[in-house]
Protein backbone atom coordinates (compact mmCIF):
# COMPACT_ATOMS: atom_id res chain seq x y z
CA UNK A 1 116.16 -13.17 141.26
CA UNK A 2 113.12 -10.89 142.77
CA UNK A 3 112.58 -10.20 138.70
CA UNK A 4 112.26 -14.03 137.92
CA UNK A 5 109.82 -14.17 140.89
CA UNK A 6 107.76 -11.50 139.65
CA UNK A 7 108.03 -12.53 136.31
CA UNK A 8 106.89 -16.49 137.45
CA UNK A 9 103.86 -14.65 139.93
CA UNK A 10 102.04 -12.76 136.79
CA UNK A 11 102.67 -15.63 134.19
CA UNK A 12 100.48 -17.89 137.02
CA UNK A 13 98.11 -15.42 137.12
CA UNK A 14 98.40 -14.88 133.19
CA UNK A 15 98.05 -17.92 132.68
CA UNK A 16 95.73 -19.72 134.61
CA UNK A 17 92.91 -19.86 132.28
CA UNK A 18 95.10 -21.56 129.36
CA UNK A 19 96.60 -23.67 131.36
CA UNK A 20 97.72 -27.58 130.22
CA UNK A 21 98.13 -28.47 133.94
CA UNK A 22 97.12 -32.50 133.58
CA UNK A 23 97.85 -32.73 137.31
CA UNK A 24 97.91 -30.52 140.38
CA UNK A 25 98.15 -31.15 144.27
CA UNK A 26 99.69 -29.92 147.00
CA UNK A 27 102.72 -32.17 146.54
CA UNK A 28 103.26 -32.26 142.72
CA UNK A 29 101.96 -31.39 139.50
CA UNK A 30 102.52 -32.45 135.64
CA UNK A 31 102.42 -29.98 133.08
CA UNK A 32 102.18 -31.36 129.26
CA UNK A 33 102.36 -29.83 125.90
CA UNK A 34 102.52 -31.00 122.31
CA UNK A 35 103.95 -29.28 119.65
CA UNK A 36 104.16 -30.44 115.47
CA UNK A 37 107.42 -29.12 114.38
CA UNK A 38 108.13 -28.74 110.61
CA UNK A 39 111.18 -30.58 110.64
CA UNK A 40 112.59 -34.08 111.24
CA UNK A 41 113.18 -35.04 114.52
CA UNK A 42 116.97 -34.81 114.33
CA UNK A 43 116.78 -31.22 113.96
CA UNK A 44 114.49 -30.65 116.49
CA UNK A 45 116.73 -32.61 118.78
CA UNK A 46 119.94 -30.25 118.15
CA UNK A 47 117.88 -27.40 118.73
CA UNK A 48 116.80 -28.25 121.99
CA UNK A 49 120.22 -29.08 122.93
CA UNK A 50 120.71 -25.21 122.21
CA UNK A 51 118.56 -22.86 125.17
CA UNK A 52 120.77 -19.91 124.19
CA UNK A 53 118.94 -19.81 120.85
CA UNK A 54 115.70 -20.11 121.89
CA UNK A 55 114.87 -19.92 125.87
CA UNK A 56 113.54 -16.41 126.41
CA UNK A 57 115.51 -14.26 128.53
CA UNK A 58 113.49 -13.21 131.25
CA UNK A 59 112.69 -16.45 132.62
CA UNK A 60 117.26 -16.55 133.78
CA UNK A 61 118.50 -15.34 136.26
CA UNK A 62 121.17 -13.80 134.53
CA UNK A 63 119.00 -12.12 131.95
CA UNK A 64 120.99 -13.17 129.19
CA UNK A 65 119.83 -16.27 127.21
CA UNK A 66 123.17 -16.51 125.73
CA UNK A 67 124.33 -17.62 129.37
CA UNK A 68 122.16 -21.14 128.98
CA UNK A 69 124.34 -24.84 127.85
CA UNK A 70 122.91 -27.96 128.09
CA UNK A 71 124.78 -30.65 127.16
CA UNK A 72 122.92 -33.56 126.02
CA UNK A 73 124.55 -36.35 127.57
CA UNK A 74 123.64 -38.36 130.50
CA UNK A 75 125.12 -36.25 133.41
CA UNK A 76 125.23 -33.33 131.06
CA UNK A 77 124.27 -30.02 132.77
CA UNK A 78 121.87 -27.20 131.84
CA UNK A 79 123.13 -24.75 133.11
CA UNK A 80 123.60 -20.64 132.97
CA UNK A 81 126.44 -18.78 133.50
CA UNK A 82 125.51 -15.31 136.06
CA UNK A 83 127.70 -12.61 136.11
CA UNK A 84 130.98 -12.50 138.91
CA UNK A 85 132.18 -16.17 137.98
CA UNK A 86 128.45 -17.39 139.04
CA UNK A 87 126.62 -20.74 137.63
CA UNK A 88 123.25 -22.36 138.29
CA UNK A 89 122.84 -25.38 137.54
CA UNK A 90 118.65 -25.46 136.25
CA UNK A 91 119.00 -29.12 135.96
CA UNK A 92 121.00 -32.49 135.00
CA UNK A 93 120.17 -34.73 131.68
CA UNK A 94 120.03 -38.40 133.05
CA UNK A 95 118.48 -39.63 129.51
CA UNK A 96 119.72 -38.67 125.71
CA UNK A 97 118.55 -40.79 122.92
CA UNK A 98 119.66 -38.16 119.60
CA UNK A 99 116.25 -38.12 117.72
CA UNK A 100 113.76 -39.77 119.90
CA UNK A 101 113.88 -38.27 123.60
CA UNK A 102 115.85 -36.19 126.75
CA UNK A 103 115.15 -36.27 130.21
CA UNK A 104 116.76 -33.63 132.66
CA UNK A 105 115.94 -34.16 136.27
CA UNK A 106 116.04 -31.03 138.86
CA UNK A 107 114.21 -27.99 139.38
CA UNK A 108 113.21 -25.07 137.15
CA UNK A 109 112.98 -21.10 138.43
CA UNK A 110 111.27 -20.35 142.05
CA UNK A 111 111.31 -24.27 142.49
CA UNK A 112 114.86 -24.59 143.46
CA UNK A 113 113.92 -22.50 146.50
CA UNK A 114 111.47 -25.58 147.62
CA UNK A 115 112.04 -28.87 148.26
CA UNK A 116 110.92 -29.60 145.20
CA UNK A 117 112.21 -31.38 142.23
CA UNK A 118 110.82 -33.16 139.03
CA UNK A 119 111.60 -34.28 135.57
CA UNK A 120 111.65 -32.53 132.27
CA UNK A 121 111.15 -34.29 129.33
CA UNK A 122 110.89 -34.22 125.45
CA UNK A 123 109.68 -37.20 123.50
CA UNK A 124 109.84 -37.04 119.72
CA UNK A 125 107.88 -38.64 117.16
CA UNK A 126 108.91 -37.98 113.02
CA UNK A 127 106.52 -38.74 110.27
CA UNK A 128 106.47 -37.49 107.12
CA UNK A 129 109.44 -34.74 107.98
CA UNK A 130 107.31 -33.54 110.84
CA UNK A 131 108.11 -34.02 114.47
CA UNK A 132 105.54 -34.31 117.03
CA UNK A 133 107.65 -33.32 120.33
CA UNK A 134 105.95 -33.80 123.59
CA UNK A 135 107.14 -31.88 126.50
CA UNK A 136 106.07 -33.35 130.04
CA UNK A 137 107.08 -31.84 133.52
CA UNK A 138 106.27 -33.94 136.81
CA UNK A 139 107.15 -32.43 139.75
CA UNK A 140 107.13 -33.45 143.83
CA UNK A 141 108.16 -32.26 146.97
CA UNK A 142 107.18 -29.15 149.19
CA UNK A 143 106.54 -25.95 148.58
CA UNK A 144 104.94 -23.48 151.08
CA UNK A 145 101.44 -23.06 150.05
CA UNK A 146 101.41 -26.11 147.94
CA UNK A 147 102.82 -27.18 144.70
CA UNK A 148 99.17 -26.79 143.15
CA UNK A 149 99.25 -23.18 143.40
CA UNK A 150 102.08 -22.87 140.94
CA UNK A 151 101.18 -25.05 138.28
CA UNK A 152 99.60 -23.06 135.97
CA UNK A 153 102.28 -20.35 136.13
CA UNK A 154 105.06 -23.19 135.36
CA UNK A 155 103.17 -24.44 132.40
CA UNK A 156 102.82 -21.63 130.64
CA UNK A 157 106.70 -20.40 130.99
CA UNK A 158 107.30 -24.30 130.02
CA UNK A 159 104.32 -23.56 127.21
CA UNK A 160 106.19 -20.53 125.67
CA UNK A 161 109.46 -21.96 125.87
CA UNK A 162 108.32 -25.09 123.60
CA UNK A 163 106.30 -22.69 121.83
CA UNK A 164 109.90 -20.62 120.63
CA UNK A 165 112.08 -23.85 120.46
CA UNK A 166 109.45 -24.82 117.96
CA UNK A 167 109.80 -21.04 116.31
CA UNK A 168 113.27 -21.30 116.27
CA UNK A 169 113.50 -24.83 114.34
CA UNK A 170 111.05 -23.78 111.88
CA UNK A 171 112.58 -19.70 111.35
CA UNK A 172 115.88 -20.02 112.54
CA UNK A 173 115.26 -17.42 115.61
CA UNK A 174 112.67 -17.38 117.88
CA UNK A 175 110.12 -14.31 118.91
C-alpha cells in the first residue's frame, strides 16, 4: 500500500504539466482521455473486460496484474485478488452495453482511503474498423487537502492505463 501511495504522489507530480484534468475542485474532479484504437469496437470491448492483460502492475496493491477480474456485467466486480485469501474490490460495473460503453462506479487507488467516490467510464465509437474509446472519470466527496490536488496524478495513471489497453488491442501485450 505505502508503494501505491508513493507511486500515485510522483505520477501527480510527473504529471502535472500533461495533464487532461477537464475539472478540478476541492470536492471533485473529471479526468478525460480519447484514444483511436485500430480495431472494431467489439474487440476493444473484450479487452477492457481483461485488466490482467493490460493494467500495469504497479498501480495494485498486490503487485501482480494477473490478480485484476472485472466482470462486465451490471453488478460485476473489478476486483484484485492480494495475497493471504485477500480481495479489493477497485470498483462495481453498474452499466455494460458489449461494443458501445461500461460504467464502473467506486473508487480507484489512494481514493478509497477518502470519502470519495466517482464513476469510470468508456464510451466507444467504430468507424471504418477503428474505435474511438473515450475514457471519463468524475469523482466527489472529501479528501483531506482537497480532491483538486490529486487530479493530475489520477489522470495520468488513468492516461497510461488507456494508453496500454489501447497497446494491448493493437499488439497483443502491452508495454
Amino acid at each position: 500500500m505505502k508503494r501505491l501511495l508513493i507511486a500515485a504522489a510522483l505520477t501527480l507530480v510527473a504529471t502535472a504539466a500533461h495533464a487532461e484534468v477537464v475539472d478540478a475542485q476541492p470536492n471533485g474532479f473529471e479526468v478525460k482521455r480519447v484514444a483511436v484504437v485500430n480495431a472494431p469496437a467489439d474487440k476493444v470491448y473484450a479487452a477492457l473486460a481483461q485488466p490482467s492483460q493490460w493494467w500495469n502492475k504497479d498501480h495494485t496493491w498486490s503487485g501482480s496484474a494477473a490478480n485484476l477480474s472485472l466482470a462486465p456485467m451490471a453488478g460485476g466486480c473489478f476486483c484484485e485478488k492480494l495475497p493471504n485469501g485477500g480481495s479489493v474490490m477497485h470498483m462495481t460495473v453498474v452499466y455494460a452495453q458489449p461494443g458501445q460503453a461500461l460504467r464502473l462506479y467506486g473508487a480507484l487507488g489512494p481514493l478509497q482511503m477518502s470519502g470519495a467516490t466517482g464513476h469510470l467510464g468508456w464510451v466507444l465509437a467504430e468507424k471504418d474498423g477503428k474505435t474511438t474509446l473515450t475514457q471519463t472519470y468524475d469523482v466527489g466527496g472529501y479528501m483531506r487537502g482537497g480532491l483538486d490536488k490529486i487530479a493530475p496524478g489520477v489522470d495520468g495513471v488513468l492516461g497510461e492505463q488507456l494508453d496500454r489497453l489501447k497497446a494491448y488491442v493493437e499488439t497483443g501485450k502491452a508495454p
